[in-house]
PDB file of N, CA and C in Angstrom:
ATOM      1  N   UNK A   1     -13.196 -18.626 -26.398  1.00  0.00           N
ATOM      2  CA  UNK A   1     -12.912 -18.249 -25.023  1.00  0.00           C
ATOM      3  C   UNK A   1     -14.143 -17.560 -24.445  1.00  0.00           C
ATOM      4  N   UNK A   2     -14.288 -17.678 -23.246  1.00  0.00           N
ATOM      5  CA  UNK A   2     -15.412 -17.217 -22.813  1.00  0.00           C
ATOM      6  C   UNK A   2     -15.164 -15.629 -22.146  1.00  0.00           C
ATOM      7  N   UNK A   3     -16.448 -14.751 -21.645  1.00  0.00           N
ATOM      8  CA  UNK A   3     -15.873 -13.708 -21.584  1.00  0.00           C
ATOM      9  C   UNK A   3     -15.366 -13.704 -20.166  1.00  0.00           C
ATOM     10  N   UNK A   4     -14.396 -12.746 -19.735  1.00  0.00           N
ATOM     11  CA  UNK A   4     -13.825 -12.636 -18.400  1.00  0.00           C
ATOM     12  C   UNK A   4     -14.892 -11.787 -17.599  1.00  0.00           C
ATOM     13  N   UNK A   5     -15.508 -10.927 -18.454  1.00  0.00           N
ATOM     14  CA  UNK A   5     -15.636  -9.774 -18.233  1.00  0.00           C
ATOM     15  C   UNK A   5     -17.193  -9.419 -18.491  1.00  0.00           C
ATOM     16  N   UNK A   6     -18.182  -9.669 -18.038  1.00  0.00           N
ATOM     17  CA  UNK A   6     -19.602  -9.446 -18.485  1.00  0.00           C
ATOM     18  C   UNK A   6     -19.725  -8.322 -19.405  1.00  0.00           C
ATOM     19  N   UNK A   7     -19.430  -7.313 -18.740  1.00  0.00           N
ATOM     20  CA  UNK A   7     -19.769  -5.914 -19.085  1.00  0.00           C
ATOM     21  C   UNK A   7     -18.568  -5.511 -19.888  1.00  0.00           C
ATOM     22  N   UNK A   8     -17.588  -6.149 -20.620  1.00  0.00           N
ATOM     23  CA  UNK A   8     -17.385  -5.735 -21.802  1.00  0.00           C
ATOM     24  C   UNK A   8     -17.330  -6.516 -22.809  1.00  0.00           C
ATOM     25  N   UNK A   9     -17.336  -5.958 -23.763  1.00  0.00           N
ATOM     26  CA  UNK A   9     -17.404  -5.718 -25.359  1.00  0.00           C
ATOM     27  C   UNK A   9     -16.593  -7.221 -25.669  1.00  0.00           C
ATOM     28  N   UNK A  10     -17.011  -8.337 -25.742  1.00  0.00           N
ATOM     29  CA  UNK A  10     -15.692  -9.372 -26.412  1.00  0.00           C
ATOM     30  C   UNK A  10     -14.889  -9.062 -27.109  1.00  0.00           C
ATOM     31  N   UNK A  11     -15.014  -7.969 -28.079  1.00  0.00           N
ATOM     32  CA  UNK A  11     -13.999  -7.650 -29.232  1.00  0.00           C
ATOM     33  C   UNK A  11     -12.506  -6.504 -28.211  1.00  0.00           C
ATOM     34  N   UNK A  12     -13.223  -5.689 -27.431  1.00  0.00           N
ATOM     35  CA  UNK A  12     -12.117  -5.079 -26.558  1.00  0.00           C
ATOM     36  C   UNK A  12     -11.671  -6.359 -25.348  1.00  0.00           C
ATOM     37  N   UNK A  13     -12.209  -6.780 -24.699  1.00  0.00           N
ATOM     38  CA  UNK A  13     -11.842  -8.039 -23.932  1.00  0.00           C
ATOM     39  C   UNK A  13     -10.602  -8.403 -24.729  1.00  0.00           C
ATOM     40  N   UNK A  14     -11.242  -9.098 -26.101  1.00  0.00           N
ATOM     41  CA  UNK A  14     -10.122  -9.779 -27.010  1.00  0.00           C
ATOM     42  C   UNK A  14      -9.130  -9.023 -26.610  1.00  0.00           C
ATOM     43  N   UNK A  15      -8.956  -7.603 -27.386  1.00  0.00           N
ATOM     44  CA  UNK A  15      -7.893  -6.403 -27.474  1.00  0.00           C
ATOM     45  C   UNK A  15      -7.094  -6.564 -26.344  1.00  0.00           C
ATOM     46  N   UNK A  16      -7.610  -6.498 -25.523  1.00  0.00           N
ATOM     47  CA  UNK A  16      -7.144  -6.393 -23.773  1.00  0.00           C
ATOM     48  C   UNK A  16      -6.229  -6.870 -23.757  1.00  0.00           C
ATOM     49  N   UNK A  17      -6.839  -8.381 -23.597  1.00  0.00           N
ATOM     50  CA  UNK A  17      -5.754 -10.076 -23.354  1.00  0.00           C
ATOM     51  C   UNK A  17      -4.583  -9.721 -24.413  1.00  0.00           C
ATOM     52  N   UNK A  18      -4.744  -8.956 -25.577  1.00  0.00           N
ATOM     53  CA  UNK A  18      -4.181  -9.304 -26.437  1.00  0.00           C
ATOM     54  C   UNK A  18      -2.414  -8.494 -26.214  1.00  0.00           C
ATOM     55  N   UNK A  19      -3.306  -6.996 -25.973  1.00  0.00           N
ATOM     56  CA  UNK A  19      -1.730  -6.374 -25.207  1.00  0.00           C
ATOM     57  C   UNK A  19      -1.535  -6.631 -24.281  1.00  0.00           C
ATOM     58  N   UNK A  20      -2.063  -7.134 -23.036  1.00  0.00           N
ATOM     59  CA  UNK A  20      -1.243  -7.412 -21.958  1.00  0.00           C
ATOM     60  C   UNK A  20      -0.289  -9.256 -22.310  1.00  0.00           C
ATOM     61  N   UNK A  21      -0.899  -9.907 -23.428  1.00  0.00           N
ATOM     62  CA  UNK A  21       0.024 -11.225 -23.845  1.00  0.00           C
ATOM     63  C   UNK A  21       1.669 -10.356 -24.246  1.00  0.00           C
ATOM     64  N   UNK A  22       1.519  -9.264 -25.280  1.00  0.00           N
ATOM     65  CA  UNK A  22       2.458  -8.811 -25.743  1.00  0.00           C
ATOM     66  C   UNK A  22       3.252  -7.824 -24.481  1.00  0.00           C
ATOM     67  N   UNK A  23       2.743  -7.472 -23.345  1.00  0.00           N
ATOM     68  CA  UNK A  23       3.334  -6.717 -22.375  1.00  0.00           C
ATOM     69  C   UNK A  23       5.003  -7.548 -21.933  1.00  0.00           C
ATOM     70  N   UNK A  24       6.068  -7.259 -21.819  1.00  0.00           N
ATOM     71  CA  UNK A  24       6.825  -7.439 -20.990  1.00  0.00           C
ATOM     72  C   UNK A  24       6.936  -7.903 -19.772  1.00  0.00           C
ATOM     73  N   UNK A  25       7.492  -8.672 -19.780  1.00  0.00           N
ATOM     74  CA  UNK A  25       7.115  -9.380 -18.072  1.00  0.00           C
ATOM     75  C   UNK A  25       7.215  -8.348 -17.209  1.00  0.00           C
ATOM     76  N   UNK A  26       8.538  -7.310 -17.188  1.00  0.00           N
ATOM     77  CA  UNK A  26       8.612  -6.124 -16.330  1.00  0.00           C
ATOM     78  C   UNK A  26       7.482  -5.617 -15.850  1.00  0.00           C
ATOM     79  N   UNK A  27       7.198  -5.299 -17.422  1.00  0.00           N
ATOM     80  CA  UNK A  27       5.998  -4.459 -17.045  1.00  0.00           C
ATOM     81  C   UNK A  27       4.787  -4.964 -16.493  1.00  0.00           C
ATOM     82  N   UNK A  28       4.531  -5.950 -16.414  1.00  0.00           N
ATOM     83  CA  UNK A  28       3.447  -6.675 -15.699  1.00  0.00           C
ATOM     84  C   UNK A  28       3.783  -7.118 -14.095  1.00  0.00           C
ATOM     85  N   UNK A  29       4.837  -6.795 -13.605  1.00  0.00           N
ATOM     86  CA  UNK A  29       5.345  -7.360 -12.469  1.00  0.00           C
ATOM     87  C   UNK A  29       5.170  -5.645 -12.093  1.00  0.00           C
ATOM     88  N   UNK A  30       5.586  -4.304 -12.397  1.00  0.00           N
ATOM     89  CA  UNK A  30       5.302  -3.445 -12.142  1.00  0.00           C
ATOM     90  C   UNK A  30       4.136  -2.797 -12.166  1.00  0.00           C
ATOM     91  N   UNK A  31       3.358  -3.213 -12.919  1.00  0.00           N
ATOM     92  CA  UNK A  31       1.227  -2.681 -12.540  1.00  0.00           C
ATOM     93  C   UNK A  31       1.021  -3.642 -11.342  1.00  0.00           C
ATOM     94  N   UNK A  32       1.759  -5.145 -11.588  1.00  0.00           N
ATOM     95  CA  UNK A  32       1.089  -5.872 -10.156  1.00  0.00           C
ATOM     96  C   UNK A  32       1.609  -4.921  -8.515  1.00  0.00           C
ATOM     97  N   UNK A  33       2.878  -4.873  -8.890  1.00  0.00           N
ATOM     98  CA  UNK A  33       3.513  -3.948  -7.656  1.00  0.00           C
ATOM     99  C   UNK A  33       2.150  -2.855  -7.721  1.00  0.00           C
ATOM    100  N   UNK A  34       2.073  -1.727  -8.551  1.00  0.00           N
ATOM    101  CA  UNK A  34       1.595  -1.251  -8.079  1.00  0.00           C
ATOM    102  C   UNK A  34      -0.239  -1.515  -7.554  1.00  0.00           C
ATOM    103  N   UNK A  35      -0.767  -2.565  -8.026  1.00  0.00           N
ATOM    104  CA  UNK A  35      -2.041  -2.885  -7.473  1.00  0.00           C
ATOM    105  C   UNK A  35      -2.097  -3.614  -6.250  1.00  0.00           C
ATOM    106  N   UNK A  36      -0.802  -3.736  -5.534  1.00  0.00           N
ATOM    107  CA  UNK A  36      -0.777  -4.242  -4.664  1.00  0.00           C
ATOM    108  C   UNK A  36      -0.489  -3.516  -3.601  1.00  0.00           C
ATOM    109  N   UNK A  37       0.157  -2.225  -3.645  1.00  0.00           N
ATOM    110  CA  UNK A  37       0.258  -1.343  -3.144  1.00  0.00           C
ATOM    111  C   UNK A  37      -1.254  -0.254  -2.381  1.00  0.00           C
ATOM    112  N   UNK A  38      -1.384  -0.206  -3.373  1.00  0.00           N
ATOM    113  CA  UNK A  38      -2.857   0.496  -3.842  1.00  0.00           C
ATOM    114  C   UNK A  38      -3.672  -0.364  -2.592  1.00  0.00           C
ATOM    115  N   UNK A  39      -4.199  -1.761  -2.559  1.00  0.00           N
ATOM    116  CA  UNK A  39      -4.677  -2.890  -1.640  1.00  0.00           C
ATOM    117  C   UNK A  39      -4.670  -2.452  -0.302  1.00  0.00           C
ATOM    118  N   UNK A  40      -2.362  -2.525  -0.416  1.00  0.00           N
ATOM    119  CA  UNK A  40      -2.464  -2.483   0.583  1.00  0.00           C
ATOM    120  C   UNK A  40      -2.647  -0.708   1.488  1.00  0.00           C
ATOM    121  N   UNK A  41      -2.689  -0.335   0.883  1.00  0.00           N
ATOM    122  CA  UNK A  41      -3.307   1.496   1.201  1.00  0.00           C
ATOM    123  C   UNK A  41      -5.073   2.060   1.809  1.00  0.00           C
ATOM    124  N   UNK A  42      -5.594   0.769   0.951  1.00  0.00           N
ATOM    125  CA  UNK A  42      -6.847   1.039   1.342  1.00  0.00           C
ATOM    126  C   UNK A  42      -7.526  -0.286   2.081  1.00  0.00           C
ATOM    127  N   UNK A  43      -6.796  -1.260   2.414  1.00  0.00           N
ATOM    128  CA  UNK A  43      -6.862  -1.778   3.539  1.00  0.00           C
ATOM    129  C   UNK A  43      -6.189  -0.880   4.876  1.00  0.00           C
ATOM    130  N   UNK A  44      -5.273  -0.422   4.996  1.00  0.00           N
ATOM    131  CA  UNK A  44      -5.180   0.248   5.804  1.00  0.00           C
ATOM    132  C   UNK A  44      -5.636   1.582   6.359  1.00  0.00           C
ATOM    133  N   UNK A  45      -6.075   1.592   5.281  1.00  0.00           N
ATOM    134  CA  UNK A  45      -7.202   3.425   5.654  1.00  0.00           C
ATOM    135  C   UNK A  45      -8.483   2.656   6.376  1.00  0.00           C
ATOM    136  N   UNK A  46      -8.820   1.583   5.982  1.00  0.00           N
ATOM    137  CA  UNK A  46      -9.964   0.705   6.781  1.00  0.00           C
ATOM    138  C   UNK A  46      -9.927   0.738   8.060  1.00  0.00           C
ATOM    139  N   UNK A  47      -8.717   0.102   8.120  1.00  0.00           N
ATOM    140  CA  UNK A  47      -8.582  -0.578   9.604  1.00  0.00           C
ATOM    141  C   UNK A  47      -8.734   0.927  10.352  1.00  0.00           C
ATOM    142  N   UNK A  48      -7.695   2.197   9.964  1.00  0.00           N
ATOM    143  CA  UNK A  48      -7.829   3.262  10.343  1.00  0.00           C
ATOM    144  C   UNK A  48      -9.079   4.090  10.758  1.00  0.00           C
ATOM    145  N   UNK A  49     -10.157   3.819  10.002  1.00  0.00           N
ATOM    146  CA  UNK A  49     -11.466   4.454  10.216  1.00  0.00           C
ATOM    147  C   UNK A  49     -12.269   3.544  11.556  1.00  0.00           C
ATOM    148  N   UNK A  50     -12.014   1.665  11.189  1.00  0.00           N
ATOM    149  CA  UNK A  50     -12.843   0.527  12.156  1.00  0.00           C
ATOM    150  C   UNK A  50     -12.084   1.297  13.419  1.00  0.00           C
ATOM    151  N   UNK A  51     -10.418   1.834  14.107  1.00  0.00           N
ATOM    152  CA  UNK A  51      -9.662   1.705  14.824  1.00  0.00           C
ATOM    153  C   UNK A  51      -9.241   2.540  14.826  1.00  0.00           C
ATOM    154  N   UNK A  52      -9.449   4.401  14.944  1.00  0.00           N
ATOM    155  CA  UNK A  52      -9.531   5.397  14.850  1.00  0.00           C
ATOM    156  C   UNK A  52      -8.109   6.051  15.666  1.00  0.00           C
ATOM    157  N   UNK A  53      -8.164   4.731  17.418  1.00  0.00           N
ATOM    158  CA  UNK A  53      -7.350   5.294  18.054  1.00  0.00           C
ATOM    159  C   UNK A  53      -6.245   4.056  18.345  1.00  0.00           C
ATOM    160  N   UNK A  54      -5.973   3.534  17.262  1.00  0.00           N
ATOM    161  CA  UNK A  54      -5.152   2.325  16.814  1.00  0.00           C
ATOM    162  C   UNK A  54      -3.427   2.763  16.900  1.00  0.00           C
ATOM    163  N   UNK A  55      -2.262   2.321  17.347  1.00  0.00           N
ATOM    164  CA  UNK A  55      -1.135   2.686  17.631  1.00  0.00           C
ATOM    165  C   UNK A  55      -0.601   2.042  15.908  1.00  0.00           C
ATOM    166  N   UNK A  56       0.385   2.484  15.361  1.00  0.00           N
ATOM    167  CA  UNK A  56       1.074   2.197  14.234  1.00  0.00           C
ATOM    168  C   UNK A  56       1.312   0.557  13.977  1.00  0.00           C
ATOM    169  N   UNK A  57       1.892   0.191  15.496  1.00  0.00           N
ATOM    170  CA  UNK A  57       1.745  -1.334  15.711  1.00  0.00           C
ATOM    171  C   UNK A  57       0.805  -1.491  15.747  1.00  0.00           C
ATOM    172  N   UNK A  58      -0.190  -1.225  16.194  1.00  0.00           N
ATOM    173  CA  UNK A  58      -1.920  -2.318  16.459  1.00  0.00           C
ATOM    174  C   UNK A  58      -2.408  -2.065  14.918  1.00  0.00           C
ATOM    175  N   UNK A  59      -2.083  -0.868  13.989  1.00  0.00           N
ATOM    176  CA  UNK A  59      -2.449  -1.075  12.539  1.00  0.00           C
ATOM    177  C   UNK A  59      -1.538  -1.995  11.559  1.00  0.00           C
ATOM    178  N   UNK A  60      -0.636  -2.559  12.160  1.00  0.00           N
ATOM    179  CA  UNK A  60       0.320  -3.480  11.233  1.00  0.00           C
ATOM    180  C   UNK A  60      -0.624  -4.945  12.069  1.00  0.00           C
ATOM    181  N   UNK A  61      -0.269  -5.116  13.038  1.00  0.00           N
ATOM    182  CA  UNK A  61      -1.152  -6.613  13.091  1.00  0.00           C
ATOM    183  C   UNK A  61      -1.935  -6.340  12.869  1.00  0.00           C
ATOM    184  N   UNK A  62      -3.123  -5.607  12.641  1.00  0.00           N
ATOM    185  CA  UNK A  62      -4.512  -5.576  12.408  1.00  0.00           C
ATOM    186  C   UNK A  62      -4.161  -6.292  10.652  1.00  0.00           C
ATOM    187  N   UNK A  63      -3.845  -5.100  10.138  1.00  0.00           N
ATOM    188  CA  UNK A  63      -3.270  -5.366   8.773  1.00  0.00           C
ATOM    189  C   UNK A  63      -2.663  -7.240   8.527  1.00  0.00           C
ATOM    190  N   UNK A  64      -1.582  -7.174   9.235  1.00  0.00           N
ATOM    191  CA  UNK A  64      -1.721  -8.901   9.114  1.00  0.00           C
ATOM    192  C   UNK A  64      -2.426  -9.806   9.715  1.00  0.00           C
ATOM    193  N   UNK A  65      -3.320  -9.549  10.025  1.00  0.00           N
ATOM    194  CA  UNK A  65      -4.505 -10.368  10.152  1.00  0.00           C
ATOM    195  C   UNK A  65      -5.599 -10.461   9.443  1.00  0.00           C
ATOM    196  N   UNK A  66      -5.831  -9.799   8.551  1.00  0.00           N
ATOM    197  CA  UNK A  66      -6.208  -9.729   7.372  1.00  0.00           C
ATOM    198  C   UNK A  66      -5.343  -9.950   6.026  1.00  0.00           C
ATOM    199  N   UNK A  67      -4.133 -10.045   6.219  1.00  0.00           N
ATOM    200  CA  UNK A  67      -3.170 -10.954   4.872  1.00  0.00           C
ATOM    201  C   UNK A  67      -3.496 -12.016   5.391  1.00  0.00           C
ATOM    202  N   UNK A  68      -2.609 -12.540   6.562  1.00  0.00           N
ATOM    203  CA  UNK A  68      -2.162 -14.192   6.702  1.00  0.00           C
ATOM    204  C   UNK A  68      -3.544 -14.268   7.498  1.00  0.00           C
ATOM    205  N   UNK A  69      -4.623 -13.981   8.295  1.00  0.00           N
ATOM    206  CA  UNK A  69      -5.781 -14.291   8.703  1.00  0.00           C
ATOM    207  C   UNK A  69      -5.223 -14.174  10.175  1.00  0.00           C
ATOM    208  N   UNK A  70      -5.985 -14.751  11.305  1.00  0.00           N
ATOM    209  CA  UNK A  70      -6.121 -14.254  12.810  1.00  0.00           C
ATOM    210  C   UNK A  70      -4.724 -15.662  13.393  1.00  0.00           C
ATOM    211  N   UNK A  71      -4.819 -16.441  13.137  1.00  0.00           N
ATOM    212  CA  UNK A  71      -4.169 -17.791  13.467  1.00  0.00           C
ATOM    213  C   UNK A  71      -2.734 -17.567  13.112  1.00  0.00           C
ATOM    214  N   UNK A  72      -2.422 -17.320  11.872  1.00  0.00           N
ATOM    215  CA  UNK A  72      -0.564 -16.819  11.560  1.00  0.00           C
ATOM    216  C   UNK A  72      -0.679 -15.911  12.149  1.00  0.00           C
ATOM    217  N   UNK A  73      -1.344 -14.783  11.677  1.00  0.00           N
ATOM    218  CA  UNK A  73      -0.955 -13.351  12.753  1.00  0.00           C
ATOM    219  C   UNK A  73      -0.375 -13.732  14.363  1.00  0.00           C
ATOM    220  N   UNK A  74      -1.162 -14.690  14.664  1.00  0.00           N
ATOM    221  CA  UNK A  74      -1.261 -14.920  16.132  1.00  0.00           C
ATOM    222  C   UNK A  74       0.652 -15.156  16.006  1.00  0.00           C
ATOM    223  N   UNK A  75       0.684 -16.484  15.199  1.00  0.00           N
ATOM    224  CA  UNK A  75       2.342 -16.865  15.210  1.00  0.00           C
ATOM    225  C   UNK A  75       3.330 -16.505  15.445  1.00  0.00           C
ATOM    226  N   UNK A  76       2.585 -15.114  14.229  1.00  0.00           N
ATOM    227  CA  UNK A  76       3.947 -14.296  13.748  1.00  0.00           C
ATOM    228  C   UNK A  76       3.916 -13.191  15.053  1.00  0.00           C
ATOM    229  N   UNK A  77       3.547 -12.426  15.298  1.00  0.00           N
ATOM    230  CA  UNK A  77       3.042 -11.387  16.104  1.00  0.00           C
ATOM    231  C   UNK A  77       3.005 -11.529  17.864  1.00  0.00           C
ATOM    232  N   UNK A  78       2.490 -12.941  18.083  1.00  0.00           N
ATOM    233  CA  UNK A  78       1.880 -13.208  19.297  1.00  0.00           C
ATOM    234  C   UNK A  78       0.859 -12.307  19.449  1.00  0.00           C
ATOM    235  N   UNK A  79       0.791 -12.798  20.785  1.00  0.00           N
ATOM    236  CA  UNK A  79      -1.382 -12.721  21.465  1.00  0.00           C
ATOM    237  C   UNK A  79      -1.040 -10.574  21.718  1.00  0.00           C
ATOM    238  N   UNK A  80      -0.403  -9.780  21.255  1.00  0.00           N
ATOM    239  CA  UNK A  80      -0.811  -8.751  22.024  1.00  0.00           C
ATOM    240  C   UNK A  80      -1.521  -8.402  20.581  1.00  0.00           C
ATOM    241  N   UNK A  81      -2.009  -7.311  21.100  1.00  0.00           N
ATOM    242  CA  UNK A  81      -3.637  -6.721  20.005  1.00  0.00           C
ATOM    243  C   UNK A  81      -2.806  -5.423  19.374  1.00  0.00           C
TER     244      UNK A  81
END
């Protein structure tokens, strides 16, 4: 197998793959929850800093326009900013 990972060690790489094979599905559906969370937290502190004086709504479409991109946003949301 090749490495995933430049900068580590193949033998911990190995290790890695090796407990997260043996992890529980739970538990792997719960680190994803939480790295997705996390995403979405510091995508939104972004938009917050680009959009300082941004309304709660103008930071949720901003925000989905950066998930689904400018074109669904448009869909879902319509044309207001």
């Amino acid at each position: 197998m090749s490495a995933l990972f430049p900068d580590t060690h193949p033998k911990m790489e190995a290790m890695q793959i090796e407990i997260i094979r043996r992890m529980p599905s739970w538990k792997k559906i719960s680190i994803m929850e939480g790295l997705n969370e996390t995403v979405k937290a510091l995508a939104i502190s972004g938009i917050k800093e680009r959009h300082p004086n941004a309304t709660p709504q103008e930071i949720q479409r901003l925000l989905a326009e950066l998930a689904l991109g400018a074109e669904l946003a448009r869909k879902v949301y319509g044309h207001a900013n």
